[in-house]
C-alpha atoms as a PDB file:
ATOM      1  CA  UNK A   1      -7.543 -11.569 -21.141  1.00  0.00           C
ATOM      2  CA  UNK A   2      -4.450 -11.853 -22.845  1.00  0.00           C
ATOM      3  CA  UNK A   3      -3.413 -14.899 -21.653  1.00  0.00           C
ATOM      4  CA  UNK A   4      -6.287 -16.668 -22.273  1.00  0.00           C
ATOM      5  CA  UNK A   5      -6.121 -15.547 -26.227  1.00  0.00           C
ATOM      6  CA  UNK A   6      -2.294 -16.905 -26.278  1.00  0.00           C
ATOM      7  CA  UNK A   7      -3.394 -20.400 -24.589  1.00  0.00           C
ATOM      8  CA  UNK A   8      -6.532 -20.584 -27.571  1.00  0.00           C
ATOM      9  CA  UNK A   9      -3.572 -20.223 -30.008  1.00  0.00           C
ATOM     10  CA  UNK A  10      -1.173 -22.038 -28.517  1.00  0.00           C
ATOM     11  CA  UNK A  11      -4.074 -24.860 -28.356  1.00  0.00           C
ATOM     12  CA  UNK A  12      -5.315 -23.803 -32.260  1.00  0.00           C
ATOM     13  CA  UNK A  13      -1.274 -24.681 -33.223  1.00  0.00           C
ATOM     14  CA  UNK A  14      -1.109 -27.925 -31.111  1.00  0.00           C
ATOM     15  CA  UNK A  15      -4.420 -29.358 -32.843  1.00  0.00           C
ATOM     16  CA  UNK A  16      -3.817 -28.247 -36.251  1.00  0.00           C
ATOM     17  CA  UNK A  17      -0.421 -30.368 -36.073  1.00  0.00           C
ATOM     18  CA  UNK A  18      -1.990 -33.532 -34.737  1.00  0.00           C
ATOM     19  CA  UNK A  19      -4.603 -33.075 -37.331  1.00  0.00           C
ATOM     20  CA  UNK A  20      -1.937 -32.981 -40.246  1.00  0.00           C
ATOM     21  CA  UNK A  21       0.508 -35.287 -38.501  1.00  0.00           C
ATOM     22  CA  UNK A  22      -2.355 -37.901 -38.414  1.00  0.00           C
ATOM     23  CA  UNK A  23      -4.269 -37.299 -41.927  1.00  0.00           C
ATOM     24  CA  UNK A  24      -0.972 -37.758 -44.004  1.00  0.00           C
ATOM     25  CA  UNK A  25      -0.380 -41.427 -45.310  1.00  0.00           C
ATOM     26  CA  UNK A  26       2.918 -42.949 -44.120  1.00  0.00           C
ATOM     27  CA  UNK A  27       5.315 -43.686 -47.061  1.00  0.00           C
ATOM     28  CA  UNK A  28       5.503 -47.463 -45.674  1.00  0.00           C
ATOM     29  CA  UNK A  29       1.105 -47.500 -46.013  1.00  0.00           C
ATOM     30  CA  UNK A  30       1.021 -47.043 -49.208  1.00  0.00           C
ATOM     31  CA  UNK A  31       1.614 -50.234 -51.288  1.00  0.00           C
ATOM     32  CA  UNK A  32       4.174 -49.107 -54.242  1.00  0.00           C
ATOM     33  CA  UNK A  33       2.915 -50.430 -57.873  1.00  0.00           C
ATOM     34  CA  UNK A  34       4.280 -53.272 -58.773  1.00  0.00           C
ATOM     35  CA  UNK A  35       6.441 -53.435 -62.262  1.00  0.00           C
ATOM     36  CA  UNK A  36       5.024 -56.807 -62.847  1.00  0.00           C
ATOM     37  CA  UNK A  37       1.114 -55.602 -62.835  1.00  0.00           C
ATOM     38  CA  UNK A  38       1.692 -54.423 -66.405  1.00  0.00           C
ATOM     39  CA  UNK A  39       0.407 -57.033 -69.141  1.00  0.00           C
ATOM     40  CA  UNK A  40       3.721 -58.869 -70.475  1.00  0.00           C
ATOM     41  CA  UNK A  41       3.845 -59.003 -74.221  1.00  0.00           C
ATOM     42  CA  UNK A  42       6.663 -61.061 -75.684  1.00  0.00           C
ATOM     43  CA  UNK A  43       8.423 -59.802 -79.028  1.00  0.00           C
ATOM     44  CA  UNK A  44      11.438 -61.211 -81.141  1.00  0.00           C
ATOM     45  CA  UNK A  45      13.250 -59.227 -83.514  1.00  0.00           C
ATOM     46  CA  UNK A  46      16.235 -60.828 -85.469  1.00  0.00           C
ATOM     47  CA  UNK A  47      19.233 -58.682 -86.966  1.00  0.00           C
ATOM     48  CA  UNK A  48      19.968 -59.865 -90.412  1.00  0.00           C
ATOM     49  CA  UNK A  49      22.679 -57.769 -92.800  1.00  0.00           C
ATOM     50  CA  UNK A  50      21.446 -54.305 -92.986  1.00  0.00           C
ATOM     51  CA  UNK A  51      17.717 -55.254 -92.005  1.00  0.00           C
ATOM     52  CA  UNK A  52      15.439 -55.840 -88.889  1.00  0.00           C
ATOM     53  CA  UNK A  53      13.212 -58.615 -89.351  1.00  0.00           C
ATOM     54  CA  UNK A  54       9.668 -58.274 -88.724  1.00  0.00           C
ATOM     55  CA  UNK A  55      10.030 -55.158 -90.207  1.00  0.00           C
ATOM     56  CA  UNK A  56       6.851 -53.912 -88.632  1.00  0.00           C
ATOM     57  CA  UNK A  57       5.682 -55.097 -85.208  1.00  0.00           C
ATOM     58  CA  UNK A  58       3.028 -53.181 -82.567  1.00  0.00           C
ATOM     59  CA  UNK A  59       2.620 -53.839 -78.537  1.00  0.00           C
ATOM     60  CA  UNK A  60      -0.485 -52.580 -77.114  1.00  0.00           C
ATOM     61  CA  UNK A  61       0.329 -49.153 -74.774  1.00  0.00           C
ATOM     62  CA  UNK A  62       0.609 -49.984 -71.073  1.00  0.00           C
ATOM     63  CA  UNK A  63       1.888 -53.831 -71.858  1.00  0.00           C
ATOM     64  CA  UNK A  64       5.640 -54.504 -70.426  1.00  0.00           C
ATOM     65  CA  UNK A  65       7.782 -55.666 -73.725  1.00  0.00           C
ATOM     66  CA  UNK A  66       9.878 -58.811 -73.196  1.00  0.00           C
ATOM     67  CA  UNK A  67      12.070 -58.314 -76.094  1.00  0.00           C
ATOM     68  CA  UNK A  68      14.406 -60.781 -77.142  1.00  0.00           C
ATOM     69  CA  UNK A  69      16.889 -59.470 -79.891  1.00  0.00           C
ATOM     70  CA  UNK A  70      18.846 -62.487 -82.366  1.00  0.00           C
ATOM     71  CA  UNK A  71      21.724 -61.376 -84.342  1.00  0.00           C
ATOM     72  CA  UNK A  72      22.134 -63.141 -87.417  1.00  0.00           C
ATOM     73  CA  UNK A  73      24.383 -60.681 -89.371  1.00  0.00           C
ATOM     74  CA  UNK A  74      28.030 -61.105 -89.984  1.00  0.00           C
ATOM     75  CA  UNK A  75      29.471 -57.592 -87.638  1.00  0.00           C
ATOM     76  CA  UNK A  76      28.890 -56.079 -84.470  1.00  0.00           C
ATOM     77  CA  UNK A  77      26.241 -53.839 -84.584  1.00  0.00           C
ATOM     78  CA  UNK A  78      24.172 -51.143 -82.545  1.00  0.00           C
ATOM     79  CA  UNK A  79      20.275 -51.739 -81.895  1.00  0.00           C
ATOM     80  CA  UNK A  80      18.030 -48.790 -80.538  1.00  0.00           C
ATOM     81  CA  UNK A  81      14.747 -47.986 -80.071  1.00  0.00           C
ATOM     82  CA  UNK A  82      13.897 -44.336 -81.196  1.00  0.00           C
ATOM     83  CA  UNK A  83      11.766 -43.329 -78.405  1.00  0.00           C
ATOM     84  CA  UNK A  84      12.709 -44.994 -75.644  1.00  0.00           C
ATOM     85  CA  UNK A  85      16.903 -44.867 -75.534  1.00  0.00           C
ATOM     86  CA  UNK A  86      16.042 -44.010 -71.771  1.00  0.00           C
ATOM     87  CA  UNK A  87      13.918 -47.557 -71.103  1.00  0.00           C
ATOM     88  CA  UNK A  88      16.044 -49.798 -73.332  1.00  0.00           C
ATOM     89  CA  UNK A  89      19.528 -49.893 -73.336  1.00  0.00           C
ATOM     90  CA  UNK A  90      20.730 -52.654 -75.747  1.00  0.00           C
ATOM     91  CA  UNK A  91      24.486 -53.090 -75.885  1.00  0.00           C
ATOM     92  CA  UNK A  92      26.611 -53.458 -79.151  1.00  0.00           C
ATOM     93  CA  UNK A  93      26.104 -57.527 -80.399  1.00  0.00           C
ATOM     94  CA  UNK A  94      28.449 -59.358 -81.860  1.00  0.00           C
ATOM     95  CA  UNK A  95      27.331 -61.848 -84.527  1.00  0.00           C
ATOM     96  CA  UNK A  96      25.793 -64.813 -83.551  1.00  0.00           C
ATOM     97  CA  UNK A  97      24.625 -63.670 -80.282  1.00  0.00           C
ATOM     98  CA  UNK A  98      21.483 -63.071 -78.439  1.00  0.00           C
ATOM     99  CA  UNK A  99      20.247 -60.258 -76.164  1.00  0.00           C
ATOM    100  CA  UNK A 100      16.768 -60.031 -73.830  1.00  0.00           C
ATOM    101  CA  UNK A 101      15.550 -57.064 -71.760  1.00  0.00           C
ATOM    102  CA  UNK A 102      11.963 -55.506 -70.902  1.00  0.00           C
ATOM    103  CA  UNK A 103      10.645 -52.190 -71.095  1.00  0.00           C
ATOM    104  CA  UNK A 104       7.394 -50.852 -70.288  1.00  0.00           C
ATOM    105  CA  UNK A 105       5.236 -49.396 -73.788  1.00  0.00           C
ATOM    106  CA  UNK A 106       3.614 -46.412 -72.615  1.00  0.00           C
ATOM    107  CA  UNK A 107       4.136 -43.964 -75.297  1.00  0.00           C
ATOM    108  CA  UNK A 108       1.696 -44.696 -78.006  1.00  0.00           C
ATOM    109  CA  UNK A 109       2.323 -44.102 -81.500  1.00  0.00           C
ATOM    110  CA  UNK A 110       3.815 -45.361 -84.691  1.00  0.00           C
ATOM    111  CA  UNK A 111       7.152 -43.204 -84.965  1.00  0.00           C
ATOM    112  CA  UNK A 112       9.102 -45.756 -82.918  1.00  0.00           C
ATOM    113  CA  UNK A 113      11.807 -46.753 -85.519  1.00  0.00           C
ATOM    114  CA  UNK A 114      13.979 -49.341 -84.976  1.00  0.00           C
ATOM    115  CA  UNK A 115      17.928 -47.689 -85.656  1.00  0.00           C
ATOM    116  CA  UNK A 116      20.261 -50.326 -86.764  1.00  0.00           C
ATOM    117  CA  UNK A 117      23.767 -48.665 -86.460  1.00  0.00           C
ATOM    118  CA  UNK A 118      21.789 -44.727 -86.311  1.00  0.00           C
ATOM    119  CA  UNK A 119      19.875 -45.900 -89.639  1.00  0.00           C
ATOM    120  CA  UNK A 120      15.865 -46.879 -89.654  1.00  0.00           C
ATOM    121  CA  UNK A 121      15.403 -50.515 -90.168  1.00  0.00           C
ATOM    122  CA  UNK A 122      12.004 -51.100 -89.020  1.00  0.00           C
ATOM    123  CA  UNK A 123       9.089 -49.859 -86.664  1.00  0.00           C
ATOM    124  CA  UNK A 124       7.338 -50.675 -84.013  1.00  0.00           C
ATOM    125  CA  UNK A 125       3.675 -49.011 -83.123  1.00  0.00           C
ATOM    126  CA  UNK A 126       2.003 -48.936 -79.883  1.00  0.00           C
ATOM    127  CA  UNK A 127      -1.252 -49.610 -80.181  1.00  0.00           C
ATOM    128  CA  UNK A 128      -3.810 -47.426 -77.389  1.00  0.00           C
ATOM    129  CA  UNK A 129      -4.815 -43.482 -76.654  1.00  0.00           C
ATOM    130  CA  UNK A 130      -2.776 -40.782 -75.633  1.00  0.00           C
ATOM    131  CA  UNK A 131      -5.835 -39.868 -73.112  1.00  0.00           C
ATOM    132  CA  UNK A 132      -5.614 -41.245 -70.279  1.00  0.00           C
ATOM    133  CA  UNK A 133      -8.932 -43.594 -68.839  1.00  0.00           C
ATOM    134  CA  UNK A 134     -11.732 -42.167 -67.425  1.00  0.00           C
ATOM    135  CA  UNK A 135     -10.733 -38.419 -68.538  1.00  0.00           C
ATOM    136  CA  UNK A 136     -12.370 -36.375 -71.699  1.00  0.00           C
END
């Protein structure tokens, strides 16, 4: 009698692993999401002495931000975008030069100033909800 109740669980253990085993998803079946799906919005902003120029600018939330940065002023300066240091890294420009990168807008709000050398010199607002769709 036993034996019989060992073999149902040894057959209960078997089946519930090829049950799990087989209802997981494989990493390689699920298709990752592309970076390039995202809407592309293109923005300029030019550095001239002491100023950021269009001082105010918006991207709607969820669009991917080509941003192409002209520096017009006379020294090297340091460009950052309040907000999202950890999605745009722009390095120090010398005059005359010109710098592109992308980053993804999902934060919405207008707080997102513009810090020319650590000091506001503009802002840009993304435009959309904080909720996400479908969900109350």
């Amino acid at each position: 009698m036993k034996r019989r109740y060992l073999v149902l669980a040894l057959a209960i253990v078997v089946a519930s692993v090829a049950l799990t085993m087989t209802g997981r998803p494989r990493r390689d079946a699920v298709p990752p999401i592309a970076a390039s799906a995202a809407p592309v919005v293109e923005l300029v902003v030019v550095i001239e002495p002491g100023r950021v120029s269009p001082a105010a600018t918006s991207v709607p939330k969820g669009h991917r931000v080509r941003l192409r940065v002209d520096h017009r002023g006379r020294a090297t300066v340091r460009l950052a975008l309040a907000g999202y240091e950890d999605l745009l890294d722009i390095p120090p420009l010398a005059p005359g030069t010109t710098w592109a990168g992308e980053f993804l807008a999902d934060r919405p709000g207008e707080d997102f100033a513009w810090l020319l050398d650590g000091q506001p010199a503009g802002r840009l607002t993304v435009t959309g909800s904080h909720l996400i769709e479908g969900h109350r």
